[in-house]
C-alpha atoms as a PDB file:
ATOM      1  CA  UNK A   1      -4.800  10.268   9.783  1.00  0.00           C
ATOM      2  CA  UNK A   2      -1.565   8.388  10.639  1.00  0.00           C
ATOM      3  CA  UNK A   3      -1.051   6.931   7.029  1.00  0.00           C
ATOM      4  CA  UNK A   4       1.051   9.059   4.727  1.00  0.00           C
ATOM      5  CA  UNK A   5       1.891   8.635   1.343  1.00  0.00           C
ATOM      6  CA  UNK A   6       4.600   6.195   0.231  1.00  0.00           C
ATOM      7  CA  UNK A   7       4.683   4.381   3.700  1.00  0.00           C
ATOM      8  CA  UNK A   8       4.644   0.059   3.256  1.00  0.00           C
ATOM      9  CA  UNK A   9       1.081  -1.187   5.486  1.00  0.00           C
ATOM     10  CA  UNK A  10       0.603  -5.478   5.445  1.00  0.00           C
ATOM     11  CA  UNK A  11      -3.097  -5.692   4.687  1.00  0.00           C
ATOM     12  CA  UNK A  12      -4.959  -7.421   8.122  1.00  0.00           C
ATOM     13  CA  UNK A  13      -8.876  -7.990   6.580  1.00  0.00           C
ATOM     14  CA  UNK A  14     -10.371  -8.849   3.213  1.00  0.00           C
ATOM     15  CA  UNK A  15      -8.992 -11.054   0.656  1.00  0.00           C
ATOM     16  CA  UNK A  16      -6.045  -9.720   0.704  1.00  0.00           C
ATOM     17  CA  UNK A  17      -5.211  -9.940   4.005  1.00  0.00           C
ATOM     18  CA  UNK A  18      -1.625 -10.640   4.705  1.00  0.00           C
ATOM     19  CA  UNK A  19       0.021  -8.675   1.643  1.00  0.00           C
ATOM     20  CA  UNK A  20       2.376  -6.052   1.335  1.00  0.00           C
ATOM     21  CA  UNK A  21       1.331  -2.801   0.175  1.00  0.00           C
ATOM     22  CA  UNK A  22       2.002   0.881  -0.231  1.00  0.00           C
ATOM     23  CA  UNK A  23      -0.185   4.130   0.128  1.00  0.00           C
ATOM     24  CA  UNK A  24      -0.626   5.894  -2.636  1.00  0.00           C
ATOM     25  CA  UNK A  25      -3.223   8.423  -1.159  1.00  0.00           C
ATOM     26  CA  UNK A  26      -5.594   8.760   1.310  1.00  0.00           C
ATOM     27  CA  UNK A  27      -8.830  10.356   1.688  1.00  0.00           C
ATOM     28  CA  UNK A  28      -9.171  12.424   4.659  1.00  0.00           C
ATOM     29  CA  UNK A  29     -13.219  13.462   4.186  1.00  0.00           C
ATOM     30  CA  UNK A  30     -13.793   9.902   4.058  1.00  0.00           C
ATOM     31  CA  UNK A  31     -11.455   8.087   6.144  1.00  0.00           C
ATOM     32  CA  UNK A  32     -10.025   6.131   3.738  1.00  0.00           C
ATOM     33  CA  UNK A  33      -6.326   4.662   2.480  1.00  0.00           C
ATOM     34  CA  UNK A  34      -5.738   4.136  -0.985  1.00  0.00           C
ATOM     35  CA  UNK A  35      -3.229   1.246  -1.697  1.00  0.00           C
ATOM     36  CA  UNK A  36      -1.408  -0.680  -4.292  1.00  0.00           C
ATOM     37  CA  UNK A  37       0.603  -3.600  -4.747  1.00  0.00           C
ATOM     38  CA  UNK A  38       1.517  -3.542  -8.453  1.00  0.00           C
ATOM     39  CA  UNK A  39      -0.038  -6.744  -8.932  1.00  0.00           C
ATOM     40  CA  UNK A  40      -3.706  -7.208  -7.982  1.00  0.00           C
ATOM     41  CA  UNK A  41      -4.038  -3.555  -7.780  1.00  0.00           C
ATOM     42  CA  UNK A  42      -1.892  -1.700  -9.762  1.00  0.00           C
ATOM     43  CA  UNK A  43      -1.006   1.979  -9.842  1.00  0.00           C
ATOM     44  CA  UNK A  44      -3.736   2.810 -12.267  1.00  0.00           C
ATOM     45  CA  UNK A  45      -6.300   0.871 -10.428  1.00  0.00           C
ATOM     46  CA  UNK A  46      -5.959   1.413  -6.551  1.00  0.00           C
ATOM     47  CA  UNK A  47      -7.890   0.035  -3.398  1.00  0.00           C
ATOM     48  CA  UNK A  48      -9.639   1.870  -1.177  1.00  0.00           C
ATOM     49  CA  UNK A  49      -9.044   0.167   2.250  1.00  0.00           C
ATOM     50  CA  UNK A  50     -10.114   1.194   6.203  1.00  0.00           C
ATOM     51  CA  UNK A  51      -7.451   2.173   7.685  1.00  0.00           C
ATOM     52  CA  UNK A  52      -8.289  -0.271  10.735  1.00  0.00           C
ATOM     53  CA  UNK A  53      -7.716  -2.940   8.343  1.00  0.00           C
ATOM     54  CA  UNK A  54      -4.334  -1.901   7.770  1.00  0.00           C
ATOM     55  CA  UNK A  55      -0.827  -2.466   9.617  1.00  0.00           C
ATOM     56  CA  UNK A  56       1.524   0.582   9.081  1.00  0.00           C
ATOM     57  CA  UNK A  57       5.459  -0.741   8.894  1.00  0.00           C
ATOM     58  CA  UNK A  58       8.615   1.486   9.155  1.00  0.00           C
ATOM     59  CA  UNK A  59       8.983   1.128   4.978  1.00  0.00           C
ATOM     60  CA  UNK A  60       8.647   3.835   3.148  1.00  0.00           C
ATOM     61  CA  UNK A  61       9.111   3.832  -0.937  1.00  0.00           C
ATOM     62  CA  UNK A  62       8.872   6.940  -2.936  1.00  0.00           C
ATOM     63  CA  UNK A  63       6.512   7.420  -5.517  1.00  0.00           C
ATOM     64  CA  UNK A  64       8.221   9.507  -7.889  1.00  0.00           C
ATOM     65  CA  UNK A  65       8.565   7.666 -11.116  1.00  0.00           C
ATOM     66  CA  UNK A  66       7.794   4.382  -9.031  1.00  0.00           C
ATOM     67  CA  UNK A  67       6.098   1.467 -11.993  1.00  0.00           C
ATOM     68  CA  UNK A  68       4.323  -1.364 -11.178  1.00  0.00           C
ATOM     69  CA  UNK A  69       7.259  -3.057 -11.580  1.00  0.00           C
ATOM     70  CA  UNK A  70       9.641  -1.812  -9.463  1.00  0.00           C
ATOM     71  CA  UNK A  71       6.723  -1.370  -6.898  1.00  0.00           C
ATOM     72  CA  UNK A  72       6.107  -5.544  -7.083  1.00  0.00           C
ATOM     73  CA  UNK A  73      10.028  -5.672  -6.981  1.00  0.00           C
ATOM     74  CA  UNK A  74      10.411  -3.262  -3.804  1.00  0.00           C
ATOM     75  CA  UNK A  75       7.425  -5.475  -1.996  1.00  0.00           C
ATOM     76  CA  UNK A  76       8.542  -8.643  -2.840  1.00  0.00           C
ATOM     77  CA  UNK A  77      12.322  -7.816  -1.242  1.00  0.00           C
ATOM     78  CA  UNK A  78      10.669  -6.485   1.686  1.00  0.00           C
ATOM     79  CA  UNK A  79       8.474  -9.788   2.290  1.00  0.00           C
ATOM     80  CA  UNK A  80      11.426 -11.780   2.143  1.00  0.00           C
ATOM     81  CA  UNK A  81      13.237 -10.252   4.971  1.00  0.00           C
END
């Protein structure tokens, strides 16, 4: 699987479709990315997502001692540039 953890992906199906977010983990057995935004889907509560439905970017945040917070705060500088 191409996704890795840390790395930023822009979400391109589902409701939200369009937003910023970063892999937290991924489950090879089942093919799928697990994401979170800090926000909608916080740390403690990840997504599951198809990686099909994701865009990978050249971001990548690491997730040592990383808070929704500062995860919200990373995304947020990234959509504005």
């Amino acid at each position: 699987m191409e996704f890795e953890k840390g790395y930023v992906v822009i979400s391109r199906a589902g409701r939200d479709k369009g937003y910023y977010m970063a892999v937290t983990d991924t489950d090879e057995e089942k093919d799928f990315v697990i994401v979170a935004n800090g926000k909608e889907r916080p740390l403690d509560r990840p997504k599951r997502k198809n990686p099909k439905h994701l865009q990978k970017t050249n971001y990548k945040i690491d997730l040592e001692q990383l808070t929704d917070k500062k995860l919200r705060r990373f995304l947020n500088d990234l959509k504005k540039s």
